[in-house]
Structures are given as structure tokens and as C-alpha cells.
PDB file of N, CA and C in Angstrom:
ATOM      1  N   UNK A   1       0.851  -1.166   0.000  1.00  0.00           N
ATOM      2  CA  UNK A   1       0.000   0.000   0.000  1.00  0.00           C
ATOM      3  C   UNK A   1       0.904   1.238   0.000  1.00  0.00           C
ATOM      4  N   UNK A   2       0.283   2.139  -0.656  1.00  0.00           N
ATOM      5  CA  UNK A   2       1.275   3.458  -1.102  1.00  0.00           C
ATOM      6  C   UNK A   2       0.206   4.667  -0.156  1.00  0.00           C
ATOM      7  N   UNK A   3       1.437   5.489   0.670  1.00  0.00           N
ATOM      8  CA  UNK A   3       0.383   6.534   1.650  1.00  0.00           C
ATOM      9  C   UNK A   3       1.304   7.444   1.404  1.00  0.00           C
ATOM     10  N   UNK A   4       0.947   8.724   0.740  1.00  0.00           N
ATOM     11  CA  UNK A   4       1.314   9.982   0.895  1.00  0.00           C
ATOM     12  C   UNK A   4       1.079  11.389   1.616  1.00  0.00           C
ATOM     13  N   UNK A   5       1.454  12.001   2.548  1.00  0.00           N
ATOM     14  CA  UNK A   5       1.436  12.581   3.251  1.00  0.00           C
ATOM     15  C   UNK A   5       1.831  14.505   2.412  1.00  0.00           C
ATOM     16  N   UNK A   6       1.015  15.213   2.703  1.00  0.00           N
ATOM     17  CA  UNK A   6       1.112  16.278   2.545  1.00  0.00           C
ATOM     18  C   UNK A   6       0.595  17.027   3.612  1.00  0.00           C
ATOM     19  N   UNK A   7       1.182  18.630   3.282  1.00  0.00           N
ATOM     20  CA  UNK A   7       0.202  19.709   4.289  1.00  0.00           C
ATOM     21  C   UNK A   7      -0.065  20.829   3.103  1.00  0.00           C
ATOM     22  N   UNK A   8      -1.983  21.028   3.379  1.00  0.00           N
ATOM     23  CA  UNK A   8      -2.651  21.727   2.486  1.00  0.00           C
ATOM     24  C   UNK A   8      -1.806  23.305   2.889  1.00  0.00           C
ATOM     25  N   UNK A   9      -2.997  24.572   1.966  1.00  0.00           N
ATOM     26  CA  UNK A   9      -2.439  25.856   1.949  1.00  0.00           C
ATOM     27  C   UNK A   9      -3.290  25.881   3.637  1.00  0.00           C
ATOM     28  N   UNK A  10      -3.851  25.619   4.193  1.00  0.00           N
ATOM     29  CA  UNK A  10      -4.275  26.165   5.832  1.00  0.00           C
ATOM     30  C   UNK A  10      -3.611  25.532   6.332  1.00  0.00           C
ATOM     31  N   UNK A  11      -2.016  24.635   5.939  1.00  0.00           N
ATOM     32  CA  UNK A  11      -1.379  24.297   6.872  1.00  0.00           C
ATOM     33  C   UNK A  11      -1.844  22.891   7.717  1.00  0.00           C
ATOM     34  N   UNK A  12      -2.610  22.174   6.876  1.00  0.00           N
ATOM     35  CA  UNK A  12      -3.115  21.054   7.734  1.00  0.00           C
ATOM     36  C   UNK A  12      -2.665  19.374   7.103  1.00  0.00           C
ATOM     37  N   UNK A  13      -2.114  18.696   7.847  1.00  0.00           N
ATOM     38  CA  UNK A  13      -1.506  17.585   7.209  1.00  0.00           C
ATOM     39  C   UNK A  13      -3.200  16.516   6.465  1.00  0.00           C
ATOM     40  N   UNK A  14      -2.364  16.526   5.485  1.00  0.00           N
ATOM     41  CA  UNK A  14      -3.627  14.955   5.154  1.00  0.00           C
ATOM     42  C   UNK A  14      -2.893  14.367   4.323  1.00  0.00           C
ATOM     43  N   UNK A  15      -3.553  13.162   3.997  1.00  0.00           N
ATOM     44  CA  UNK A  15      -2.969  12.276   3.126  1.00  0.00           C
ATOM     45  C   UNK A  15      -3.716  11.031   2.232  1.00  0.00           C
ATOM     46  N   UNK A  16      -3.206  10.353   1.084  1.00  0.00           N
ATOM     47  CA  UNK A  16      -3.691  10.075   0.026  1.00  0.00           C
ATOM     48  C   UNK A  16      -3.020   8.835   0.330  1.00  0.00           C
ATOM     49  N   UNK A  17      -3.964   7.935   0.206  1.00  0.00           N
ATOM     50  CA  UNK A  17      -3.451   6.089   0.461  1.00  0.00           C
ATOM     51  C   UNK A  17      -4.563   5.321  -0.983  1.00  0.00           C
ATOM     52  N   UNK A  18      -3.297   4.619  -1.497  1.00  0.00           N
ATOM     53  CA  UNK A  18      -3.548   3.923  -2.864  1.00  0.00           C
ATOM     54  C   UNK A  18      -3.185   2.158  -2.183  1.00  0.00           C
ATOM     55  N   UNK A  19      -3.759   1.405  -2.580  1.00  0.00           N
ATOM     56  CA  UNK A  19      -3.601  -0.099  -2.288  1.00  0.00           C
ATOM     57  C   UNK A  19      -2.895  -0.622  -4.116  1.00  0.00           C
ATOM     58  N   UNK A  20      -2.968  -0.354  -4.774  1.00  0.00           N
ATOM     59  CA  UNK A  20      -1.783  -0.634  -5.775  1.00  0.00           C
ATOM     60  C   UNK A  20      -1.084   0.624  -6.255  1.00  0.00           C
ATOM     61  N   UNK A  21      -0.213  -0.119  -7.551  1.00  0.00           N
ATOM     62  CA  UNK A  21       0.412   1.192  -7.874  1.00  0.00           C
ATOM     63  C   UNK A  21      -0.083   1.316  -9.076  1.00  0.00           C
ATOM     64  N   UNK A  22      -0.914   0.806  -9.998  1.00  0.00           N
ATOM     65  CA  UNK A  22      -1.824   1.384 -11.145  1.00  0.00           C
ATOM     66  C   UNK A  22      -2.944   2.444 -10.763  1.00  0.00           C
ATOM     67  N   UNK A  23      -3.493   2.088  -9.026  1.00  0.00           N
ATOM     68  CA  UNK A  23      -4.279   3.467  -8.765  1.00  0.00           C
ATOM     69  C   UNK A  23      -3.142   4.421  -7.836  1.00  0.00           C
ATOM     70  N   UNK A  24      -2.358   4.681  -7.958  1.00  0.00           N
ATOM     71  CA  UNK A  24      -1.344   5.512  -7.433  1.00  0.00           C
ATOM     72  C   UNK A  24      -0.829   6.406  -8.926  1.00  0.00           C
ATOM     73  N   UNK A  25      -0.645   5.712 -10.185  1.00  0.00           N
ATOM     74  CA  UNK A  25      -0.500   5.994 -11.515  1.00  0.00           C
ATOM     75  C   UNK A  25      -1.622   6.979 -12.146  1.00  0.00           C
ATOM     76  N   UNK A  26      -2.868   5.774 -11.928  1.00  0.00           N
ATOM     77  CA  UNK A  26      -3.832   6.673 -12.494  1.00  0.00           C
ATOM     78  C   UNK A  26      -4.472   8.317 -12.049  1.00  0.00           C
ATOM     79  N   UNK A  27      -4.014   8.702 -10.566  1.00  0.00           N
ATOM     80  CA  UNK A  27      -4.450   9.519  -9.820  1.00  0.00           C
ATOM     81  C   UNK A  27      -3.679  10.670 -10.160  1.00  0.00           C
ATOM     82  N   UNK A  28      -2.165  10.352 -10.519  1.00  0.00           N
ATOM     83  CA  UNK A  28      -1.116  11.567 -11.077  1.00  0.00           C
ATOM     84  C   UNK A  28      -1.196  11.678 -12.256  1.00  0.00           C
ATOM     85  N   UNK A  29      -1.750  10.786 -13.220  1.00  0.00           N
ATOM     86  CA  UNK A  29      -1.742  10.793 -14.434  1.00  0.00           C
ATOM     87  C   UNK A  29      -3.144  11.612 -15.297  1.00  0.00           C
ATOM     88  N   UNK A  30      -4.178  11.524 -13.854  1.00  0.00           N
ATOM     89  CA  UNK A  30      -5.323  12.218 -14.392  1.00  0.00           C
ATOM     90  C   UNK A  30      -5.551  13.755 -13.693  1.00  0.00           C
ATOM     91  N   UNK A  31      -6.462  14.277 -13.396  1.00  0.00           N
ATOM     92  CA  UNK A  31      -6.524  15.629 -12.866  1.00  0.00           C
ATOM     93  C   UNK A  31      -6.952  15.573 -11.691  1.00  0.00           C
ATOM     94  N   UNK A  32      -5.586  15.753 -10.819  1.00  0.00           N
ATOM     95  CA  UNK A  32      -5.162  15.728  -9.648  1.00  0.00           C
ATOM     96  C   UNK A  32      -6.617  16.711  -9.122  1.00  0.00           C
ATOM     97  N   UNK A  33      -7.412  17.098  -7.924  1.00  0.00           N
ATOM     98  CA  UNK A  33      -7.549  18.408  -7.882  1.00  0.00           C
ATOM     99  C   UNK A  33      -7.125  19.006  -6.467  1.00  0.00           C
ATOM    100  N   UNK A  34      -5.667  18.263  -6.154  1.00  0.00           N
ATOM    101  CA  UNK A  34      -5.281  19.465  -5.207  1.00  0.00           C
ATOM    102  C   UNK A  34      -3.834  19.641  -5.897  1.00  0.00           C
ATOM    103  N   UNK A  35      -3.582  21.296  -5.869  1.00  0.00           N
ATOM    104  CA  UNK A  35      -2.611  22.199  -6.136  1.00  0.00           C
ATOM    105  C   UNK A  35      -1.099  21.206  -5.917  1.00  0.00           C
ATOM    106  N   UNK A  36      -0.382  21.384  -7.216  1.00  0.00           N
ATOM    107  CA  UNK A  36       0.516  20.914  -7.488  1.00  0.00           C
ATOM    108  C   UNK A  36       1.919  21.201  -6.535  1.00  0.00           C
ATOM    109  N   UNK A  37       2.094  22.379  -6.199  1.00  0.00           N
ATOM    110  CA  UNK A  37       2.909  22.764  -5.405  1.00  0.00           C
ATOM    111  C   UNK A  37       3.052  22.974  -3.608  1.00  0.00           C
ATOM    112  N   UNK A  38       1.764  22.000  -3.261  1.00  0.00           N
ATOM    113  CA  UNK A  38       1.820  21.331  -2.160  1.00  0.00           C
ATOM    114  C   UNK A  38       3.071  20.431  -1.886  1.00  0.00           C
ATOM    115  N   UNK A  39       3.731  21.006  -0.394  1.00  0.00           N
ATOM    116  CA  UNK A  39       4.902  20.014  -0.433  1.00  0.00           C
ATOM    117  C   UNK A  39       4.395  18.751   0.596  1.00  0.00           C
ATOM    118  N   UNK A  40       5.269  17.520  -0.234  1.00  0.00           N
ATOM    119  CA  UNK A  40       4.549  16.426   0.296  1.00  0.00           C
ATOM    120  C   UNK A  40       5.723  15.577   1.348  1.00  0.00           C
ATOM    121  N   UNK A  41       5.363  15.497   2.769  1.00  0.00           N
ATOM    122  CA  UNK A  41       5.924  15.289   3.794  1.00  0.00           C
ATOM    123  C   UNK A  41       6.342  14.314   4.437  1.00  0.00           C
ATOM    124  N   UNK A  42       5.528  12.976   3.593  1.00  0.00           N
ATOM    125  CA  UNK A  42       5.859  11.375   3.734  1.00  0.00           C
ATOM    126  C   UNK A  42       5.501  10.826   2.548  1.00  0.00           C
ATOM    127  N   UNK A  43       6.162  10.146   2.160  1.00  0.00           N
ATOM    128  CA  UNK A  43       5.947   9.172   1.085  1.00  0.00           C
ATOM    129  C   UNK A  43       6.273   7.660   1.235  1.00  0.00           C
ATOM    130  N   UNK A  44       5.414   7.077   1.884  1.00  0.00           N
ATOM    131  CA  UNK A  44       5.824   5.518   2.234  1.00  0.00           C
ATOM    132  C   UNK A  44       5.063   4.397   1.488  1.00  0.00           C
ATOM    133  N   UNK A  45       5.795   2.945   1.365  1.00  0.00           N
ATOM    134  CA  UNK A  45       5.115   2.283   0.961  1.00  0.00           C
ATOM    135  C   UNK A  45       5.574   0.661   1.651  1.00  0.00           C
ATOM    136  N   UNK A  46       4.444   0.339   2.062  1.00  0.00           N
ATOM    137  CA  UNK A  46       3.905  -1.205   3.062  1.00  0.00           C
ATOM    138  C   UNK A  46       4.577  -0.416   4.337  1.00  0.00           C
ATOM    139  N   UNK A  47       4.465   1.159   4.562  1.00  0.00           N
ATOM    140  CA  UNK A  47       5.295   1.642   5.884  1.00  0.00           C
ATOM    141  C   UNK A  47       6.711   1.852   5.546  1.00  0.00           C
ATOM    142  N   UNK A  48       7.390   1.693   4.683  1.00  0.00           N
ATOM    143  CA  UNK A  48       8.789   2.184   4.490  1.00  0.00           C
ATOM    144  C   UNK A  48       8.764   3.239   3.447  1.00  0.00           C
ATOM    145  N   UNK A  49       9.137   3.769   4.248  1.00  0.00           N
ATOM    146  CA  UNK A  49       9.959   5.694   3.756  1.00  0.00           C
ATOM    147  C   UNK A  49      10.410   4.855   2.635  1.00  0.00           C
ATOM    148  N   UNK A  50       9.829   5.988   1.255  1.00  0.00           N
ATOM    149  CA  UNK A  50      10.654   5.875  -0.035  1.00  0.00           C
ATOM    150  C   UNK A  50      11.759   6.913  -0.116  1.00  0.00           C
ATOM    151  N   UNK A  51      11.728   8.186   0.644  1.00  0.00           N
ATOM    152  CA  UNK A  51      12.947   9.082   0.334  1.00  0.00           C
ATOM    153  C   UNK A  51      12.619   9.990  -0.336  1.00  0.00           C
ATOM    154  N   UNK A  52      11.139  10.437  -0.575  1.00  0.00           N
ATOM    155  CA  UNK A  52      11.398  11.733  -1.504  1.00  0.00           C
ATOM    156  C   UNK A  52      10.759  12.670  -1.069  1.00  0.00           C
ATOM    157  N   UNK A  53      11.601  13.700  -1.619  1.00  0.00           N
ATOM    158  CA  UNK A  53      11.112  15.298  -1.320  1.00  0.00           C
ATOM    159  C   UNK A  53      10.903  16.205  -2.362  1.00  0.00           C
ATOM    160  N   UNK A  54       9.866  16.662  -2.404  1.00  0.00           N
ATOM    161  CA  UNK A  54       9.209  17.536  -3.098  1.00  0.00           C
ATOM    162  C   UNK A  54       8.115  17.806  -2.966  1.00  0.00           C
ATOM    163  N   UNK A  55       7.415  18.260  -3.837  1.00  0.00           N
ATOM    164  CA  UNK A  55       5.815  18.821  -4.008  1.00  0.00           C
ATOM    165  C   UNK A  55       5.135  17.598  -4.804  1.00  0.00           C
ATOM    166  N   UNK A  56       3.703  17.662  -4.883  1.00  0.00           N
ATOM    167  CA  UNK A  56       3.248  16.673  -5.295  1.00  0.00           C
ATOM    168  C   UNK A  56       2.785  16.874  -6.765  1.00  0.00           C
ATOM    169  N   UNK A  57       3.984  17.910  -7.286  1.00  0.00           N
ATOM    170  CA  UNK A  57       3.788  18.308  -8.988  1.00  0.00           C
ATOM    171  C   UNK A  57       5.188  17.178  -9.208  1.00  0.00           C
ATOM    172  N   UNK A  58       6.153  16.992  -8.378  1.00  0.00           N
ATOM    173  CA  UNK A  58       6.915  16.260  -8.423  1.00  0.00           C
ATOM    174  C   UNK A  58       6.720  14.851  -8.499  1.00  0.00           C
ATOM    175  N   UNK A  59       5.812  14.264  -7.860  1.00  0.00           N
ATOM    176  CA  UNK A  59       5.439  12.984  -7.777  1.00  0.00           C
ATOM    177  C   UNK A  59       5.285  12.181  -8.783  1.00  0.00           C
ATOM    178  N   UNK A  60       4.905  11.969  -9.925  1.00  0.00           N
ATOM    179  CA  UNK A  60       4.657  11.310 -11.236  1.00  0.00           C
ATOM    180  C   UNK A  60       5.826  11.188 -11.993  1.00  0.00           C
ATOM    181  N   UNK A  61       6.990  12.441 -12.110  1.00  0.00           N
ATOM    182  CA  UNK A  61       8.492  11.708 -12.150  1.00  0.00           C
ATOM    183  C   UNK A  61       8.949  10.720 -11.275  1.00  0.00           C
ATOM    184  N   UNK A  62       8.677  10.925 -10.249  1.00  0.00           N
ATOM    185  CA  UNK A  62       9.312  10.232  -9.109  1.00  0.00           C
ATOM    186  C   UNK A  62       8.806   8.357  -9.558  1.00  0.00           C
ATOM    187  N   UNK A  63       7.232   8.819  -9.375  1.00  0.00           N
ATOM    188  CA  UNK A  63       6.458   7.232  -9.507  1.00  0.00           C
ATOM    189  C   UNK A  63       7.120   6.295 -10.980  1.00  0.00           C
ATOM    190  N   UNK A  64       7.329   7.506 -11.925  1.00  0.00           N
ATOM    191  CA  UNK A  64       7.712   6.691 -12.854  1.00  0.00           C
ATOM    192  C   UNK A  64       8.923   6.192 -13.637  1.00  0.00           C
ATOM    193  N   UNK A  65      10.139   6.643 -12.440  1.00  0.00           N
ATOM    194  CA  UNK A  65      11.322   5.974 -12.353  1.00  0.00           C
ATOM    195  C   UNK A  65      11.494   4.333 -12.367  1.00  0.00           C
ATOM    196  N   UNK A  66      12.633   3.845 -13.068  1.00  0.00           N
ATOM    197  CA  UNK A  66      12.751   2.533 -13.148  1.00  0.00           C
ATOM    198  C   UNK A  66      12.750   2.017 -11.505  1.00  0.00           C
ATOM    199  N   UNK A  67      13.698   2.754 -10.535  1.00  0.00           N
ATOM    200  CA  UNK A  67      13.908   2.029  -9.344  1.00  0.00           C
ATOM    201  C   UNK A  67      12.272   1.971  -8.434  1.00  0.00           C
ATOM    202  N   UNK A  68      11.219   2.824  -8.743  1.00  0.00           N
ATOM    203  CA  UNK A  68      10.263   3.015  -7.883  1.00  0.00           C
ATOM    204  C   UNK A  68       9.354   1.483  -7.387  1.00  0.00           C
ATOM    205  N   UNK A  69       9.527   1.007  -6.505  1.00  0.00           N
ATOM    206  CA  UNK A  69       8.612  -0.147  -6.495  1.00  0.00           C
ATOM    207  C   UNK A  69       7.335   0.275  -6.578  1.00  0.00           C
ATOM    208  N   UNK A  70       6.706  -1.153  -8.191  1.00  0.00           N
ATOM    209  CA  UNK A  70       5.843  -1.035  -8.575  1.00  0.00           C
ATOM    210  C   UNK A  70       4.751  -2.112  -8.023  1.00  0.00           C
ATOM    211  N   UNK A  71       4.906  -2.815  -7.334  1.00  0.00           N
ATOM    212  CA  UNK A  71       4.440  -4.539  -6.360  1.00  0.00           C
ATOM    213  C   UNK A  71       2.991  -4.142  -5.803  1.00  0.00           C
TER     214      UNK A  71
END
């Protein structure tokens, strides 16, 4: 399971949990509708930290790197 962690523009953490990675794909690949330049504060998957930092305009490079586990 893939859980991403952000904090909106009022400053409030929430987060976006996908159970594969074709709906983790399809969600960046279609029209997101929260603001791209939200920075996103955890990015884990089955609970292990993947390591990345950025905004969640960043995310869809990230997902679609060769090393990204796709399982």
C-alpha cells in the first residue's frame, strides 16, 4: 500500500493512500484536484519511507522511475 502525506495551503496535514500502484498511476496521471505545489511530507510504501522530497507536482516523475517499487 502506497500513503502519501502532505500539508494543504491552511497548513493542515492529510494524506492520500492507494492499495496498488496502477491506482497511485492513475491519480497523477489524471486531474489531480489538489494544487501541485503542495509540499509532500511522507511518502511511504507497506510503511517504508521511499525518500522523496518535493511537491506533489513532483510525484509522477518520481512514480515513474525505473527504481520506484511497482508490487
Amino acid at each position: 500500500m502506497y500513503e502519501l502525506h502532505y500539508t494543504d495551503s491552511y497548513k493542515i496535514d492529510r494524506s492520500l493512500t492507494f492499495e496498488q500502484y496502477s491506482d497511485l498511476t492513475r491519480q497523477f496521471l489524471g486531474c489531480l484536484a489538489i494544487p501541485d505545489y503542495l509540499k509532500v511530507t511522507s511518502f511511504t510504501f507497506n510503511g517504508e519511507e521511499l525518500g522523496f522530497q518535493g511537491t506533489l507536482g513532483d510525484v509522477y516523475n518520481f512514480i515513474s522511475s525505473d527504481s520506484f517499487p511497482k508490487t
